[in-house]
Protein backbone atom coordinates (compact mmCIF):
# COMPACT_ATOMS: atom_id res chain seq x y z
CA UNK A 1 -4.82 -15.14 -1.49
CA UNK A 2 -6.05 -12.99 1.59
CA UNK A 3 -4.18 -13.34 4.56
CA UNK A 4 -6.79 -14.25 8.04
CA UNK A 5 -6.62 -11.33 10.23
CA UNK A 6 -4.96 -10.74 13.58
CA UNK A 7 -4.98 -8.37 16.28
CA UNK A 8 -3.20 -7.78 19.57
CA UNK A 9 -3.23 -4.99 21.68
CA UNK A 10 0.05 -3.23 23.63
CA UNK A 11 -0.37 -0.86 26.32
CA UNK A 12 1.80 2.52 26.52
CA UNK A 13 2.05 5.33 28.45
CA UNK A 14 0.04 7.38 26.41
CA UNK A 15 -3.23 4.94 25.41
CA UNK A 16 -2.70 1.63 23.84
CA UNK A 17 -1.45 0.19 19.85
CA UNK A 18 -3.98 -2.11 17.83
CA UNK A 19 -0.92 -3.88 16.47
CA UNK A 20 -2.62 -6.06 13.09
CA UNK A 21 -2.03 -7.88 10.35
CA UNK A 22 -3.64 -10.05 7.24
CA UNK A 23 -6.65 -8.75 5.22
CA UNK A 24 -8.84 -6.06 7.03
CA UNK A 25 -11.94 -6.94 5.05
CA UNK A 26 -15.76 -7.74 6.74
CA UNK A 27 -14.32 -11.19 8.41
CA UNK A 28 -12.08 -8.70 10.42
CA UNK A 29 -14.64 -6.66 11.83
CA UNK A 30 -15.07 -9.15 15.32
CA UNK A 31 -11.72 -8.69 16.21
CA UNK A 32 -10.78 -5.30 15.24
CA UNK A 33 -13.75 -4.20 16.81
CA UNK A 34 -12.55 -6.76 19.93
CA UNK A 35 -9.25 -5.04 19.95
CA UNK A 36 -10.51 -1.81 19.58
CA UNK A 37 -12.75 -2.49 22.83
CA UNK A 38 -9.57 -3.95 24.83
CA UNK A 39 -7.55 -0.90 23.66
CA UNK A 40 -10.25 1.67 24.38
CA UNK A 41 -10.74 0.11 28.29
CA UNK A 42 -7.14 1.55 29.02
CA UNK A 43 -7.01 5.55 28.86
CA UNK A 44 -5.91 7.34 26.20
CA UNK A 45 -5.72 7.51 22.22
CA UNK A 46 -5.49 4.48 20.54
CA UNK A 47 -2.82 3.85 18.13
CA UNK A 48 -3.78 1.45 14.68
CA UNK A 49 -0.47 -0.20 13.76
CA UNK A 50 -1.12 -1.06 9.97
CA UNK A 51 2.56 -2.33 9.24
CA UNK A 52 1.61 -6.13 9.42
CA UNK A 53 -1.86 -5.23 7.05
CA UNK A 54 -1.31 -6.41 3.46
CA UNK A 55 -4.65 -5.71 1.96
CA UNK A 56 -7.48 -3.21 2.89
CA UNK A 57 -10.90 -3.94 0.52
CA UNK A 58 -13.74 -2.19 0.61
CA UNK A 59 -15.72 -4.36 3.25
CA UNK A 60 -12.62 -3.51 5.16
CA UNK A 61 -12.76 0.53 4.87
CA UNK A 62 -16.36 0.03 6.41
CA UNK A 63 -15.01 -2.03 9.05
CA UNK A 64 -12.33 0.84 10.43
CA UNK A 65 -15.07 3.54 10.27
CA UNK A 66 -17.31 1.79 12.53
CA UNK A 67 -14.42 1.51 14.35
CA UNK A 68 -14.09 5.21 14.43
CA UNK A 69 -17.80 5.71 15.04
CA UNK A 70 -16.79 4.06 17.96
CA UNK A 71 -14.36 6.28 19.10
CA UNK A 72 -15.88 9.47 18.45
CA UNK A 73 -18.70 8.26 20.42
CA UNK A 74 -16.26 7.89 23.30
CA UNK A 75 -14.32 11.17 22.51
CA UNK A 76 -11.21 8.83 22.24
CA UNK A 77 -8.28 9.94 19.94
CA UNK A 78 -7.16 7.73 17.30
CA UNK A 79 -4.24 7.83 15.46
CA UNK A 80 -2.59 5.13 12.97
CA UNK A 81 0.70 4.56 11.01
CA UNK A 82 2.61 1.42 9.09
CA UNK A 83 0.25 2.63 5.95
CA UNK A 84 1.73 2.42 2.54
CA UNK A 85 1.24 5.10 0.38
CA UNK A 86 -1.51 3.44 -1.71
CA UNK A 87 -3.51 3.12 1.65
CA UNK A 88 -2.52 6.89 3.09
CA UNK A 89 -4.20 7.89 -0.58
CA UNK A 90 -6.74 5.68 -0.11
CA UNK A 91 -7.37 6.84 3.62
CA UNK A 92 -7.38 10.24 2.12
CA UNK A 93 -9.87 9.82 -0.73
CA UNK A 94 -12.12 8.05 1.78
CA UNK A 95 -11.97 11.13 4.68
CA UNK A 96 -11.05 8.38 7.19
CA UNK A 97 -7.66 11.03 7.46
CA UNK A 98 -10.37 13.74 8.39
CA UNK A 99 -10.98 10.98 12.05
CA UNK A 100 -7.50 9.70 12.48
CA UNK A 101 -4.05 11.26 12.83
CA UNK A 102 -1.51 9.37 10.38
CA UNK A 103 1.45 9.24 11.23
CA UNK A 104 4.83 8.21 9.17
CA UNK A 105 5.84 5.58 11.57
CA UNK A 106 6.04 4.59 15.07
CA UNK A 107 8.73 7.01 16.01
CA UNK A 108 6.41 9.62 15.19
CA UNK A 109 2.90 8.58 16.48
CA UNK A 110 4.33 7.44 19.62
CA UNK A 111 6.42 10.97 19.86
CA UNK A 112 3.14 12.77 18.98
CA UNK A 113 1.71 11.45 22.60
């Protein structure tokens, strides 16, 4: 059974996290896109914390890239990590890695700043 979807955002020095978790699938698209728009009103890149996803369907893939869209509209850097290495495969088959940095974990992404 899919998990509903949450999202919160954290501020940082360097931009702001999209922490989530549940099912990223089309029901998630309000509030990514929500918490992508909270994010995005603070400078700097915007960090997608994945660790709390469990599942990522197709529906879901579409929902991140207009998430993107929005972000290269806005010339906004967006980097992500907490992917397993079914979705870092999956992010790479897609090109979604060709929009986002990925890092390992938070250690890195945050360092990367």
């Amino acid at each position: 059974m899919e998990s509903v979807f949450e999202a919160t955002v954290t501020r940082t020095d360097e931009g702001s996290v999209v922490v989530m978790s549940g099912t990223v699938n089309r029901a998630a698209k309000q509030d990514l896109e929500t918490a992508y728009e909270e994010a995005a009103a603070n400078p700097g890149r915007v960090l997608m914390d994945f660790r709390g996803v469990d599942y990522i369907n197709s529906t879901g893939i579409a929902v991140i890239v207009g998430v993107l869209a929005m972000a290269r509209a806005e010339d906004r850097e967006v980097g992500a990590f907490g992917l397993t290495e079914h979705y870092r495969e999956v992010f790479n088959i897609t090109r979604l890695s060709d929009f986002m940095t990925i890092y390992d974990d938070e250690t890195a992404a945050v360092a990367a700043g």
